[in-house]
Protein backbone atom coordinates (compact mmCIF):
# COMPACT_ATOMS: atom_id res chain seq x y z
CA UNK A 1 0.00 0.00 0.00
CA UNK A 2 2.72 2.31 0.87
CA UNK A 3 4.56 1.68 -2.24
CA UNK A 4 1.34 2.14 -4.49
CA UNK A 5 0.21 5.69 -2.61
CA UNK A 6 3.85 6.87 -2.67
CA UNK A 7 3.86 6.13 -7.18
CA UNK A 8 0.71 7.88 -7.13
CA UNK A 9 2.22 10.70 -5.46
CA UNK A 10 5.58 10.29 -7.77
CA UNK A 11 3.99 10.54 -10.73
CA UNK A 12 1.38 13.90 -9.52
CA UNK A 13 4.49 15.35 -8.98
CA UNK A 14 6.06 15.49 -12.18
CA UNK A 15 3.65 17.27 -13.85
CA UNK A 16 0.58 18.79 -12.01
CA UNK A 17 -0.08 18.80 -8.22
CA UNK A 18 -2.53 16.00 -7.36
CA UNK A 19 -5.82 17.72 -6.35
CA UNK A 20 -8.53 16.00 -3.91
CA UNK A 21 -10.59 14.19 -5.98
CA UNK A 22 -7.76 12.80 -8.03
CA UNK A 23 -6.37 10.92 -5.25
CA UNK A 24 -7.03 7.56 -5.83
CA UNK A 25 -8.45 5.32 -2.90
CA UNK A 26 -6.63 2.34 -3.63
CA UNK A 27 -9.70 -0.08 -2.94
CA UNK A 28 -9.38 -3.71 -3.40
CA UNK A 29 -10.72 -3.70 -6.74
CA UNK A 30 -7.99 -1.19 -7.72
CA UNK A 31 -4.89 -2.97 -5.99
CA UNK A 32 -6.07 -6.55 -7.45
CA UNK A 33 -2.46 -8.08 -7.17
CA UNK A 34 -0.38 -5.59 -6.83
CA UNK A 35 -0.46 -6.48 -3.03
CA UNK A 36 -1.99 -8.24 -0.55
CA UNK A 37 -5.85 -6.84 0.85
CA UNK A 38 -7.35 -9.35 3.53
CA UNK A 39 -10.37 -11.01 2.27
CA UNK A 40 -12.81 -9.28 4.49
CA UNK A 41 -12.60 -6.14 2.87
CA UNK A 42 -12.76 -7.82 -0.26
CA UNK A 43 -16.20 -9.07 0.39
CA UNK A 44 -17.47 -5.97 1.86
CA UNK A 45 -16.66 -4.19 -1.60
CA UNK A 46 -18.12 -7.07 -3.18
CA UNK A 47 -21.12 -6.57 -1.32
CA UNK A 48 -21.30 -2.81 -2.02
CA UNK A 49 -20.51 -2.94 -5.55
CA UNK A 50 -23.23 -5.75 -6.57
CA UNK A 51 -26.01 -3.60 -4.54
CA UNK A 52 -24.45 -0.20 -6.75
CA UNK A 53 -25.28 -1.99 -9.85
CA UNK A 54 -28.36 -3.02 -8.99
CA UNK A 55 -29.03 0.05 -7.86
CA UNK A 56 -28.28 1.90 -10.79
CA UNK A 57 -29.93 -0.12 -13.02
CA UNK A 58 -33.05 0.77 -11.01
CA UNK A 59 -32.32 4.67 -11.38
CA UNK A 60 -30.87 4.30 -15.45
CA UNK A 61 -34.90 2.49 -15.78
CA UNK A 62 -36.57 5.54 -13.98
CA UNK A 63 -34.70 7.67 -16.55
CA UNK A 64 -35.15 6.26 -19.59
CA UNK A 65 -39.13 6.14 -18.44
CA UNK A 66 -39.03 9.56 -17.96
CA UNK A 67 -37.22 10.88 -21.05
CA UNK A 68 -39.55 8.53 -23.63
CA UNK A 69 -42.43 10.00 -21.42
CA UNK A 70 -41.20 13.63 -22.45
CA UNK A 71 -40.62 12.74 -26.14
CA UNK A 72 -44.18 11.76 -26.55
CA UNK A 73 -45.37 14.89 -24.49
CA UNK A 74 -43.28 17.24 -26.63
CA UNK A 75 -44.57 15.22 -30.08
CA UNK A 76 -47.63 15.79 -28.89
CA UNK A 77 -48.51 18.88 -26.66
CA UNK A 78 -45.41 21.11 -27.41
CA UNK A 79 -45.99 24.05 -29.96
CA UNK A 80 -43.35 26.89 -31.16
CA UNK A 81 -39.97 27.54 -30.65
CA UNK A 82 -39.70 28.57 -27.11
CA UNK A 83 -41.85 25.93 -26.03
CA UNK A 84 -39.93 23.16 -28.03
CA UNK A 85 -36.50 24.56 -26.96
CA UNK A 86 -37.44 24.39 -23.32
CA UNK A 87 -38.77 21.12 -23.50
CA UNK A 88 -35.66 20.33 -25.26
CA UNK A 89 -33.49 21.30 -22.29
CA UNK A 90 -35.82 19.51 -20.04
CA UNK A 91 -34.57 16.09 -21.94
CA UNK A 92 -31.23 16.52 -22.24
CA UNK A 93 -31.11 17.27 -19.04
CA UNK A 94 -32.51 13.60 -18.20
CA UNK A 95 -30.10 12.18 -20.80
CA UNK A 96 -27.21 14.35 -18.93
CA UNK A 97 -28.53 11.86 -15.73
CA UNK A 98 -28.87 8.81 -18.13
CA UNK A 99 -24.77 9.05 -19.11
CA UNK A 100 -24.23 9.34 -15.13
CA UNK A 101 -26.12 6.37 -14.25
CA UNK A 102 -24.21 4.53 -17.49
CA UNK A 103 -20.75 5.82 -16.09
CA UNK A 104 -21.74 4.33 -13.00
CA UNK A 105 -22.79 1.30 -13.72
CA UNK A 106 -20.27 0.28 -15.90
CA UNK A 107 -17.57 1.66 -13.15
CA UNK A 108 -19.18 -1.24 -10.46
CA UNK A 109 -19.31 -3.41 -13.38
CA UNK A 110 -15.37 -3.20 -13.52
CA UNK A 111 -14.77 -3.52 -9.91
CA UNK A 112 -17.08 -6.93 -10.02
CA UNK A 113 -15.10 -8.26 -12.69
CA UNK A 114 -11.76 -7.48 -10.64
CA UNK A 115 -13.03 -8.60 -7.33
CA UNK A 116 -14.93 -12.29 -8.81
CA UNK A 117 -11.60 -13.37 -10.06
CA UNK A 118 -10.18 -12.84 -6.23
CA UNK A 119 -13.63 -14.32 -4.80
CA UNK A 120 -13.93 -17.14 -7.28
CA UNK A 121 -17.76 -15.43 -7.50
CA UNK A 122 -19.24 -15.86 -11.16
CA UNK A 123 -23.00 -16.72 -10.86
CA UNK A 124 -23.57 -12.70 -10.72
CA UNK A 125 -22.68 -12.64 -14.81
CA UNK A 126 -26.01 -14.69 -15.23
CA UNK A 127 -28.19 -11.26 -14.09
CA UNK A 128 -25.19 -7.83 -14.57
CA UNK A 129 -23.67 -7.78 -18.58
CA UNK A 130 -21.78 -5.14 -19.72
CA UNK A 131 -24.10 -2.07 -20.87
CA UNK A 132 -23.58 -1.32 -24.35
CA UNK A 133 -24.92 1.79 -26.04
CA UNK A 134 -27.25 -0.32 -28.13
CA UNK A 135 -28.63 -1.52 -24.14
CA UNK A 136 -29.43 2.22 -22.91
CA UNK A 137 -33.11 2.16 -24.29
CA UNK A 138 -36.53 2.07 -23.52
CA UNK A 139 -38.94 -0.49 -22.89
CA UNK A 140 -40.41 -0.16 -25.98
CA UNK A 141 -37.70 0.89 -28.17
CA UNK A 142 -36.02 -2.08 -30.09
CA UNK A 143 -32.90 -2.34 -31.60
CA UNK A 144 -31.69 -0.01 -34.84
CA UNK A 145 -32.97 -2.25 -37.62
CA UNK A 146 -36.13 -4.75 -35.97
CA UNK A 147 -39.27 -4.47 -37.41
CA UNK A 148 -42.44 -2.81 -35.34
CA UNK A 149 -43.35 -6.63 -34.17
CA UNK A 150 -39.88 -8.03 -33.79
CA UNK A 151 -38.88 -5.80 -31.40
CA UNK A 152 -36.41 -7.35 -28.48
CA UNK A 153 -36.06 -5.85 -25.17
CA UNK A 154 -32.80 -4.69 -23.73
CA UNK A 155 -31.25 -7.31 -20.92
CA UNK A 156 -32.06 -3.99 -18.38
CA UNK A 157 -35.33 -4.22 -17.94
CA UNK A 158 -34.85 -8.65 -17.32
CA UNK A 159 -32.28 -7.84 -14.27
CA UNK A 160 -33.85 -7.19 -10.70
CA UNK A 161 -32.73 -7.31 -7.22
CA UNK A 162 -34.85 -9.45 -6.18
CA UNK A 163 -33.25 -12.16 -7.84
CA UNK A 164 -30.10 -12.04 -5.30
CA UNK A 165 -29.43 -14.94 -3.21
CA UNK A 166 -26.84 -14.24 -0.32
CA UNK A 167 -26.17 -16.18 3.33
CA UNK A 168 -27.30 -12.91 4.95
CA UNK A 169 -31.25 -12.81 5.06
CA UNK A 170 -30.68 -8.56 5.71
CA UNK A 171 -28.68 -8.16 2.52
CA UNK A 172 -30.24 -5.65 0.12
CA UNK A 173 -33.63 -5.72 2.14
CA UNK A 174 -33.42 -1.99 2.56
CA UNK A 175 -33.89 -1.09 -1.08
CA UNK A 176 -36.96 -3.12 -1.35
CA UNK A 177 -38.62 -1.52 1.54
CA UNK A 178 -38.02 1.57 0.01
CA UNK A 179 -39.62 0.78 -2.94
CA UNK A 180 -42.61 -0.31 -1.20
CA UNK A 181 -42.55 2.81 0.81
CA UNK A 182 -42.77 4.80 -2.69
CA UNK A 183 -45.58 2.89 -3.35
CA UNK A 184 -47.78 3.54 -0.55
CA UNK A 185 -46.80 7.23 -0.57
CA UNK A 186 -47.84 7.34 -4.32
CA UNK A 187 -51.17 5.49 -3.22
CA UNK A 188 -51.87 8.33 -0.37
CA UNK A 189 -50.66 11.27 -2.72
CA UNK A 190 -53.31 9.95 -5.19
CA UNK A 191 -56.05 9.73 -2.55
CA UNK A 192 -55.33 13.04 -1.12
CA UNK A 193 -55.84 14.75 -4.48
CA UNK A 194 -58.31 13.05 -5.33
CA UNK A 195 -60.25 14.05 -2.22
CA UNK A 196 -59.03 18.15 -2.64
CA UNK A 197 -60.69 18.22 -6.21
CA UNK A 198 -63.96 16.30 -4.62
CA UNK A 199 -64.20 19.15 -2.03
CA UNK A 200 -62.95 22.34 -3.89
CA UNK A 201 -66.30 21.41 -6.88
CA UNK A 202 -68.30 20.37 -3.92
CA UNK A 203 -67.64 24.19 -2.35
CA UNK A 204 -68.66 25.81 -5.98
CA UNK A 205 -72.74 26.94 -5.74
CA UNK A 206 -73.05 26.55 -9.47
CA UNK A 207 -71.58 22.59 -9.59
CA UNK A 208 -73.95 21.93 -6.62
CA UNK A 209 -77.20 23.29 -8.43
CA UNK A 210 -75.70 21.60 -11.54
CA UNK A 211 -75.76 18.11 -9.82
CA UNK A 212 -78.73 18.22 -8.06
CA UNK A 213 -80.43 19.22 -11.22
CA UNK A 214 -78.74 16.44 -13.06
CA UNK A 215 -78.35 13.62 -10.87
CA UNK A 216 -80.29 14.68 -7.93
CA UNK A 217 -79.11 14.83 -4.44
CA UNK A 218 -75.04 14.65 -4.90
CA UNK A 219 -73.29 16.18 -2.62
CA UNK A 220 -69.89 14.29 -2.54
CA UNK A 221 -69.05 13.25 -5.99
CA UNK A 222 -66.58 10.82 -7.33
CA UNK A 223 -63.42 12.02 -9.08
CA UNK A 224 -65.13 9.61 -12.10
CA UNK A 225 -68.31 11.61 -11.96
CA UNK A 226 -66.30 14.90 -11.83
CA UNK A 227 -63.68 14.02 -15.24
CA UNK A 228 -67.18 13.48 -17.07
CA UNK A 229 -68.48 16.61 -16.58
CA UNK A 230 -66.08 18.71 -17.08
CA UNK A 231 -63.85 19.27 -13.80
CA UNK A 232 -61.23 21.49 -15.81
CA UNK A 233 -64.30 24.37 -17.44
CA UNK A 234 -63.33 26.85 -15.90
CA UNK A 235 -67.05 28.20 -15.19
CA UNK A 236 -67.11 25.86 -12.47
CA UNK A 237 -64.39 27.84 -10.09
């Protein structure tokens, strides 16, 4: 270790002085050979780089959602210059976090393949591949060249957590709890607005003569009942 921090240092000096972030860490996925690292630590960077790909896999998904979602918005709802070139910005600023998450991935993707030679671990290459360009897509975006029903879907969306069998019953347990907490918060957000729009018509004098004159004696109406008449006129506010 000594002799690796002290050629890092050698070779900062001969040109430029080594700044901060340049200073390399010297993990066990960087020494490899080069000297000995006691297995323990191996594991635990094992351990931490298998959940970081998995991880990021999750967020490069959420991304690539989120930018097809903005292509068909703009296609669709987005008229005129400014409009298009701030919708514009909008996407590549997702694609700006797409090429993170890609950086990312494939830098745990190299630290796996350094530390399963050391481990003797393989069976992780059955779920993580290396991402290729051609990989980075959406759902349903085939590859350049497949017809509309001969489309294939990228390896990405096939590779989940969940699939991850350790001899810890703890490991990874965190990230789907948090997922489930998402869910249930999306579930409440959903019934809370839901219930504000109920309440804010209910409060309007000329949507409760409207209902009672069309369907009687409604007081509390259902967000249905409220999309089919016409929640967004503005006459009703």
């Amino acid at each position: 270790m000594e002799r690796l921090r002290a050629s890092s240092v050698t070779e900062s000096n001969q040109h430029i002085p080594l700044q901060p972030q340049n200073i390399p860490l010297w993990l066990p996925s960087q020494i490899k050979n080069l000297g000995d690292v006691p297995k323990q630590l191996q594991t635990i960077e094992w351990r931490l780089r298998l959940a970081q790909a998995y991880e990021v896999l999750d967020m490069l998904r959420s991304h690539l959602q989120v930018r097809a979602y903005l292509y068909k918005f703009k296609d669709r709802f987005v008229r005129g210059q400014g409009a298009n070139t701030r919708a514009r910005n909008t996407i590549n600023g997702v694609q700006v976090k797409i090429d993170a998450a890609s950086e990312e991935y494939s830098a745990a993707y190299e630290a796996l393949l350094s530390l399963s030679v050391l481990l003797l671990e393989y069976s992780w290459k059955e779920e993580l591949h290396p991402l290729m360009p051609s990989d980075i897509r959406d759902l349903s975006e085939g590859k350049a060249g497949e017809s509309e029903g001969k489309r294939t879907i990228s390896w990405i969306w096939r590779t989940t957590a969940n699939n991850i069998t350790t001899d810890e019953p703890g490991f990874l347990q965190d990230r789907k709890f948090s997922l489930g907490v998402k869910s249930s918060s999306r579930l409440i957000c959903y019934r809370y607005s839901n219930r504000m729009v109920e309440i804010a018509c209910s409060r309007s004098p000329l949507y409760r003569r409207s209902s009672t004159s069309e369907h009687g004696d409604v007081t509390n109406p259902t967000l249905f009942q409220l999309s089919s008449r016409g929640v967004g006129d503005k006459r009703l506010y």
